[in-house]
C-alpha atoms as a PDB file:
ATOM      1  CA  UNK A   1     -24.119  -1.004  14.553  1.00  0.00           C
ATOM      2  CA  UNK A   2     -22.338  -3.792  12.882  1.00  0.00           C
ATOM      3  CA  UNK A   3     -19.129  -1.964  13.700  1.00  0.00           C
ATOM      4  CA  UNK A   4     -19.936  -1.897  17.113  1.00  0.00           C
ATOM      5  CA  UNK A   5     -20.989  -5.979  17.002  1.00  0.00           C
ATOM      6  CA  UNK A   6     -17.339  -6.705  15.239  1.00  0.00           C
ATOM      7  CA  UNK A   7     -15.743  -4.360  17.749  1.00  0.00           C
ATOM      8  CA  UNK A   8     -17.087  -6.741  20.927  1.00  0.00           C
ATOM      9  CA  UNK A   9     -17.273  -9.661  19.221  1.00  0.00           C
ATOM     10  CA  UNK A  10     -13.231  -9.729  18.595  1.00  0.00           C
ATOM     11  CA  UNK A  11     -12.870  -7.844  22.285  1.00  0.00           C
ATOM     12  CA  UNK A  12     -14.500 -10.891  23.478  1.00  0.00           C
ATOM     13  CA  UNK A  13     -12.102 -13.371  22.076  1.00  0.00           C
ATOM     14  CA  UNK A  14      -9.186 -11.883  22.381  1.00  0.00           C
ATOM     15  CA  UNK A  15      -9.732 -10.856  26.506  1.00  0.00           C
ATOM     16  CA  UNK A  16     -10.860 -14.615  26.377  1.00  0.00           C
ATOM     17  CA  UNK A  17      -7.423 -15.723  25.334  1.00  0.00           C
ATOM     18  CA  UNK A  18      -5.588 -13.147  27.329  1.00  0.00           C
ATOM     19  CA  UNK A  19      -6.985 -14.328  30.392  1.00  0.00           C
ATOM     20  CA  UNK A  20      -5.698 -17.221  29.703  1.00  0.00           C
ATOM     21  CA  UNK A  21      -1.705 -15.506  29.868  1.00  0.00           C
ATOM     22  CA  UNK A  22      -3.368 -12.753  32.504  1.00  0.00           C
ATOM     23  CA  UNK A  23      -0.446 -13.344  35.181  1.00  0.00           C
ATOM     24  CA  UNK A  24       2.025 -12.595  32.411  1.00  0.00           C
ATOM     25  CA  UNK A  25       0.571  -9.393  31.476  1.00  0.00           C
ATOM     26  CA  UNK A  26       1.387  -8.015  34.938  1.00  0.00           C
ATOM     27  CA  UNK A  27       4.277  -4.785  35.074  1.00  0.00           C
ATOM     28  CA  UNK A  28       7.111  -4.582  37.844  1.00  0.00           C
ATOM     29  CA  UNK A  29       4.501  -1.972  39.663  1.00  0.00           C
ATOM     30  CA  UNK A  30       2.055  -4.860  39.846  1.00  0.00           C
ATOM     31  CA  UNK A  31       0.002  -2.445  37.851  1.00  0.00           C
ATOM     32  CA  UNK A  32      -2.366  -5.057  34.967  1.00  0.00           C
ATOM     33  CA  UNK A  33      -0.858  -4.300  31.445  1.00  0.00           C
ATOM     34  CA  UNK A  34      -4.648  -5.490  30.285  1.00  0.00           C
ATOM     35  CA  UNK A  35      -6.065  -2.445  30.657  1.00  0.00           C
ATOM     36  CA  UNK A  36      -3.324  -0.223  28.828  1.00  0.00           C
ATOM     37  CA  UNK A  37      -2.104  -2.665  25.991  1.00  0.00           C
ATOM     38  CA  UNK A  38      -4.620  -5.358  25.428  1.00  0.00           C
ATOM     39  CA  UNK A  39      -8.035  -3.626  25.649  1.00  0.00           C
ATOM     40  CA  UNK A  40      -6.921  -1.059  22.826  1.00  0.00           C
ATOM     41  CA  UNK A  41      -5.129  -4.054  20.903  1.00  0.00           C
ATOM     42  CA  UNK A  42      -8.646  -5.400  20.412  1.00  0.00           C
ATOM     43  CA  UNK A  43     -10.523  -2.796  19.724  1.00  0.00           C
ATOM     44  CA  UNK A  44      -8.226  -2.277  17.125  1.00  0.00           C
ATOM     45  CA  UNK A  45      -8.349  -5.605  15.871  1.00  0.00           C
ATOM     46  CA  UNK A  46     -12.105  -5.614  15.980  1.00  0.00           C
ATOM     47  CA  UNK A  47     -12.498  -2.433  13.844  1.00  0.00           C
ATOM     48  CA  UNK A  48      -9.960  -3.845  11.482  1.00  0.00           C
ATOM     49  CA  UNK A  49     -11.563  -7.223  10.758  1.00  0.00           C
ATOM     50  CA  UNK A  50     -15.018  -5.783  10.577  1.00  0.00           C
ATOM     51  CA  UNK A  51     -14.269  -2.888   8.558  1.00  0.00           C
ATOM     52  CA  UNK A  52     -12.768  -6.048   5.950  1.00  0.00           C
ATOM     53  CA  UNK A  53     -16.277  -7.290   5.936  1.00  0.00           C
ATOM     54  CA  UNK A  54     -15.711  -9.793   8.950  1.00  0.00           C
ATOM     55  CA  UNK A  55     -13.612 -12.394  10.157  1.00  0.00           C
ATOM     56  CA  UNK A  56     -14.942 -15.319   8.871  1.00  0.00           C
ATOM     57  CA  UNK A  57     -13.310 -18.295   7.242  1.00  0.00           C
ATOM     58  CA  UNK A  58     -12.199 -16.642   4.260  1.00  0.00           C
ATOM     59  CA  UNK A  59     -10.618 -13.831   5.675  1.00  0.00           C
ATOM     60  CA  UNK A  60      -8.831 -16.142   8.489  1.00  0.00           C
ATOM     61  CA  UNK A  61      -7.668 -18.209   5.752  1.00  0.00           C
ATOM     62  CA  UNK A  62      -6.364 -15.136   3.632  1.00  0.00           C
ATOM     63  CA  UNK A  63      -4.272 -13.590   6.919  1.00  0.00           C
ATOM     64  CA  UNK A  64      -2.852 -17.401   7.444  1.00  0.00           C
ATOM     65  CA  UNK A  65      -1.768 -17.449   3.835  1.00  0.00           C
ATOM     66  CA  UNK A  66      -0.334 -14.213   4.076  1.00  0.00           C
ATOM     67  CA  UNK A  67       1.803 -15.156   7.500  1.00  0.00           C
ATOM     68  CA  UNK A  68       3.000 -18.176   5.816  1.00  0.00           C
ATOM     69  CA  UNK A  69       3.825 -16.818   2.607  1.00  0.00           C
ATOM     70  CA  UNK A  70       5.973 -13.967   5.322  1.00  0.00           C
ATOM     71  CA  UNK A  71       7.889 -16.771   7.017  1.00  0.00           C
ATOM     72  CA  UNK A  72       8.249 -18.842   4.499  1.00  0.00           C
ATOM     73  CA  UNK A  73       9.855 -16.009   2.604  1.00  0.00           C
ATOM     74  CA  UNK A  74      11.862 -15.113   5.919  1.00  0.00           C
ATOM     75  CA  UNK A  75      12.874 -18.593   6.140  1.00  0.00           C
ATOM     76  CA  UNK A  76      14.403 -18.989   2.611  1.00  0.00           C
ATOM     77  CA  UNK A  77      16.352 -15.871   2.696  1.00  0.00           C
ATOM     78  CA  UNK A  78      17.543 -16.655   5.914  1.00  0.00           C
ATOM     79  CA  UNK A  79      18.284 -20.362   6.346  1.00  0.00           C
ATOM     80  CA  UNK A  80      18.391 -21.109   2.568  1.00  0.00           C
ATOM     81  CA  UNK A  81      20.489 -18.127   1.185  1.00  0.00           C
ATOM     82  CA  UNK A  82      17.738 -18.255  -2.114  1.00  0.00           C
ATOM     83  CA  UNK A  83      15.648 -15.275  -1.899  1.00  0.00           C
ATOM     84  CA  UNK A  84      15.117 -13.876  -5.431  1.00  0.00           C
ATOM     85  CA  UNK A  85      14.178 -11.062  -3.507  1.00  0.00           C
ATOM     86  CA  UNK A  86      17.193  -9.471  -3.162  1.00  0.00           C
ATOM     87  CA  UNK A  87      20.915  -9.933  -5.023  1.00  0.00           C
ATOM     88  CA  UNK A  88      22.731 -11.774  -2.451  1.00  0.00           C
ATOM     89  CA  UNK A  89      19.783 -13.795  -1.511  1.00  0.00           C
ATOM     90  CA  UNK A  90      19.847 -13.457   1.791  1.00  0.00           C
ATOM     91  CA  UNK A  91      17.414 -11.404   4.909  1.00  0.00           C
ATOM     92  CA  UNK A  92      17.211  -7.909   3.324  1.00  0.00           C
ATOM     93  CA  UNK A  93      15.341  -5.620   5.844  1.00  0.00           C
ATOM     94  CA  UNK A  94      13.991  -3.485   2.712  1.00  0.00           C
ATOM     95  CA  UNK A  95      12.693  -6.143   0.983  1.00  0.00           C
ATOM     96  CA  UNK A  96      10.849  -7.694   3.971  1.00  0.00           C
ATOM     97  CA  UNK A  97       9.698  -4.075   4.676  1.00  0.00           C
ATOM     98  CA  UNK A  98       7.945  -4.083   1.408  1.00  0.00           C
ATOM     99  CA  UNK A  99       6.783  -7.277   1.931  1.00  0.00           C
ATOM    100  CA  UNK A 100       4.789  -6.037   4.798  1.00  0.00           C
ATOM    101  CA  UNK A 101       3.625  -3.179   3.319  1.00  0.00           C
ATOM    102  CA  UNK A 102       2.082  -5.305  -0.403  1.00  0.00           C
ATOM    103  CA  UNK A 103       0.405  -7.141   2.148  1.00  0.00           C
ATOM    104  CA  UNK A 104      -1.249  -4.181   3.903  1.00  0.00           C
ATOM    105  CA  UNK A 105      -2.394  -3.248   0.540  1.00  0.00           C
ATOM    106  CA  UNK A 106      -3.675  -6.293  -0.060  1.00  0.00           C
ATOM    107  CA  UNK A 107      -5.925  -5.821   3.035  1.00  0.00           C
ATOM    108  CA  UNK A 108      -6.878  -2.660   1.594  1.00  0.00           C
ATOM    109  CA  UNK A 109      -8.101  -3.982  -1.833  1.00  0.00           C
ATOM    110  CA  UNK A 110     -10.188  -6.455   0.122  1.00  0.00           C
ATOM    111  CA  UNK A 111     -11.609  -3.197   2.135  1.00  0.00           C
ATOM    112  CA  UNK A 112     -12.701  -1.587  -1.100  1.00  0.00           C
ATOM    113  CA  UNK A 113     -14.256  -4.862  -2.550  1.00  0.00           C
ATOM    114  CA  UNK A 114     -16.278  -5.128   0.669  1.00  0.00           C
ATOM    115  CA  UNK A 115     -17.407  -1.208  -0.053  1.00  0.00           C
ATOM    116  CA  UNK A 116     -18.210  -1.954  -3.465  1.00  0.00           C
ATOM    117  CA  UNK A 117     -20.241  -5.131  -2.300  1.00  0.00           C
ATOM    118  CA  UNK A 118     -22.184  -2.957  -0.047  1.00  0.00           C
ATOM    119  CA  UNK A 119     -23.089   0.465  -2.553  1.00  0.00           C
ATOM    120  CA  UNK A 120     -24.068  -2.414  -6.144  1.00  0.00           C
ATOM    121  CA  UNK A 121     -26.099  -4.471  -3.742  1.00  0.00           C
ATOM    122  CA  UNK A 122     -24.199  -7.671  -4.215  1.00  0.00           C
ATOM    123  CA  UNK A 123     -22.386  -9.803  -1.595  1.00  0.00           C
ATOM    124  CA  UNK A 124     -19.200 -11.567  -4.044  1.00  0.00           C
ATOM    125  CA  UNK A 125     -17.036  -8.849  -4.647  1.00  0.00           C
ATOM    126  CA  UNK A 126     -14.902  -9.472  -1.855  1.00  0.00           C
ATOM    127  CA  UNK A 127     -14.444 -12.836  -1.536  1.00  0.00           C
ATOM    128  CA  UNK A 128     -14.078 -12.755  -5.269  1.00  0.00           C
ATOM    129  CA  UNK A 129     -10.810 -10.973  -4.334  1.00  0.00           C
ATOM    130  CA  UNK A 130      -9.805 -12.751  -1.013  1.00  0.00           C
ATOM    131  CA  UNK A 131      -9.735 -15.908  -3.505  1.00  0.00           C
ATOM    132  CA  UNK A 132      -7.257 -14.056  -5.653  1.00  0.00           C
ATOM    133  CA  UNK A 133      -5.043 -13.103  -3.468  1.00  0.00           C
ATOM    134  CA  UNK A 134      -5.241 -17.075  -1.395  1.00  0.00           C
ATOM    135  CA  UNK A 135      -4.104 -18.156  -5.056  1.00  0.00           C
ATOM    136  CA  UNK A 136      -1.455 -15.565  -5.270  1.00  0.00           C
ATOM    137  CA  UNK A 137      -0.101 -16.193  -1.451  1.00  0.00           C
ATOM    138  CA  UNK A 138      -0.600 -19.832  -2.022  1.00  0.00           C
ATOM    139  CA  UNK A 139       1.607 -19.744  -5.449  1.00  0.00           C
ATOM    140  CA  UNK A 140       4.410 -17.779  -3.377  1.00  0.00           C
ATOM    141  CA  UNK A 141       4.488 -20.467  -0.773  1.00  0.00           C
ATOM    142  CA  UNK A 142       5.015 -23.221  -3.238  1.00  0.00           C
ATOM    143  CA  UNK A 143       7.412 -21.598  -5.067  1.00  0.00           C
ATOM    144  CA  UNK A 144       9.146 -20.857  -2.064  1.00  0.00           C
ATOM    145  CA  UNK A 145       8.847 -24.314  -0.991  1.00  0.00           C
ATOM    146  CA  UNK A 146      10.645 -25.390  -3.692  1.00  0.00           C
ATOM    147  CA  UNK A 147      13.358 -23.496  -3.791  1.00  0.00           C
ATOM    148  CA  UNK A 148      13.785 -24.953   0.159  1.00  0.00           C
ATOM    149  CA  UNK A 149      14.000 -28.341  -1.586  1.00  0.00           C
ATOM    150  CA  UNK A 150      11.169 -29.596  -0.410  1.00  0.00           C
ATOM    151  CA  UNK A 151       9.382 -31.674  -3.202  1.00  0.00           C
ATOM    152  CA  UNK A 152       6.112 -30.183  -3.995  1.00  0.00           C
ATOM    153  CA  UNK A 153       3.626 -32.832  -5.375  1.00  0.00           C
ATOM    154  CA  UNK A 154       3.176 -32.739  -9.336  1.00  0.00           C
ATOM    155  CA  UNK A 155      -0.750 -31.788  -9.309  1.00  0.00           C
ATOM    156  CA  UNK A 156      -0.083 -28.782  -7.522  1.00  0.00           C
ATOM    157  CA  UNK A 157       2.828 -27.942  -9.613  1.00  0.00           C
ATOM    158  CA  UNK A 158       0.369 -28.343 -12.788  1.00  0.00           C
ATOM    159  CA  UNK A 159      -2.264 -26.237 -10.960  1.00  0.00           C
ATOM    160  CA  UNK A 160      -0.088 -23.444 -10.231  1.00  0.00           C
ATOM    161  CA  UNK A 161       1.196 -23.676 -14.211  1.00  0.00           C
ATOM    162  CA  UNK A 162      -2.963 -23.555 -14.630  1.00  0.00           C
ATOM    163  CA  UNK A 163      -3.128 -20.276 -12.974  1.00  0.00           C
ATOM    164  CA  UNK A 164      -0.179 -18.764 -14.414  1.00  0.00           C
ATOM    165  CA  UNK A 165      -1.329 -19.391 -17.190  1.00  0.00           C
ATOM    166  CA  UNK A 166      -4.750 -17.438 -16.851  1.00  0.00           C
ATOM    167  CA  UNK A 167      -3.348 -14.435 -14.966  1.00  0.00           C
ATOM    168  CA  UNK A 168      -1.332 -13.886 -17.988  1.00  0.00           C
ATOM    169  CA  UNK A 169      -3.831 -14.254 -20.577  1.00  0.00           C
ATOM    170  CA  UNK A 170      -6.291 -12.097 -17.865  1.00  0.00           C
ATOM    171  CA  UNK A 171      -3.276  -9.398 -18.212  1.00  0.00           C
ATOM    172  CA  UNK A 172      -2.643  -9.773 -21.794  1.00  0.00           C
ATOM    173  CA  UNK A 173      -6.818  -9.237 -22.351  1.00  0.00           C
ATOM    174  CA  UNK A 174      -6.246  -6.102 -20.051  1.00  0.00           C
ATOM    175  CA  UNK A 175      -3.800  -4.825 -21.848  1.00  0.00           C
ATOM    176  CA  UNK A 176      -5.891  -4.891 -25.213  1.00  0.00           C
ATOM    177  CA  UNK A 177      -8.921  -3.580 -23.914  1.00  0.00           C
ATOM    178  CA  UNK A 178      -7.115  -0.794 -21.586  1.00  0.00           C
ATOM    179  CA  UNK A 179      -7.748   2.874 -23.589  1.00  0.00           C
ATOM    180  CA  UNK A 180      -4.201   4.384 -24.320  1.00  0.00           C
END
């Protein structure tokens, strides 16, 4: 049932904001492209964001930090020539094909904390990892940032050291009490 609420809920928007364009969804036949493209669009969307627990604020604010992070990356291998993505620095269709697809993945580790918030009984799991991953996307975007040139204020260069800092010691803690 709740599948079925996320499902209209997200049809509703997004015919909302496509009537909005609805002349411009028209074929040469005259024959409305809503029906065909849109409609299924939605109900794709919808099954997406409620099958990833919802779209509410934090997931909004995870997919913006991911489409930043994706253009800002775009941007400095394209415009700035600095990607340490790839050797020359520059657009690299693999890399920005992998890109896509550690994102995607990133979506589905949010899926399975949602799954494991609903068979323990508890409601943090997920947004325990859609934090993680906002820190990640948001430490990519600075770092990109700065290799654009443009200055990044000191505090949130020190936070970013701050978090380093701790996913290194989480990984080196990891590492010791992983069985071999």
């Amino acid at each position: 049932m709740i599948y079925v609420i996320g499902v209209f809920t997200f049809l509703l928007h997004f015919n909302i904001l496509a009537s909005m364009y609805y002349k411009k969804f028209v074929n040469i036949r005259g024959i409305v492209m809503r029906e065909t493209i849109l409609i299924p669009i939605g109900i794709l969307g919808g099954a997406i964001s409620t099958a990833l627990g919802g779209w509410d604020t934090a997931l909004q604010a995870l997919v913006y930090f991911m489409v930043i992070d994706y253009l800002s990356g775009i941007t400095l291998a394209s415009v700035f020539k600095k990607s340490k993505k790839s050797k020359t620095g520059t657009l690299n269709s693999y890399v920005g094909f992998k890109g896509i697809v550690k994102k995607c993945m990133m979506l589905l580790i949010v899926l399975i904390g949602y799954q494991l918030d609903h068979v323990i009984g508890w409601d943090f799991i997920r947004n325990a990892v859609i934090i993680a991953f906002i820190a990640n996307e948001l430490i990519s975007i600075i770092e990109n940032a700065g290799l654009m040139g443009v200055p990044v204020p000191k505090p949130i260069i020190q936070a970013l050291e701050i978090l380093k800092k701790k996913g290194d010691n989480e990984d080196e803690d990891n590492k010791r009490n992983t069985p071999n």
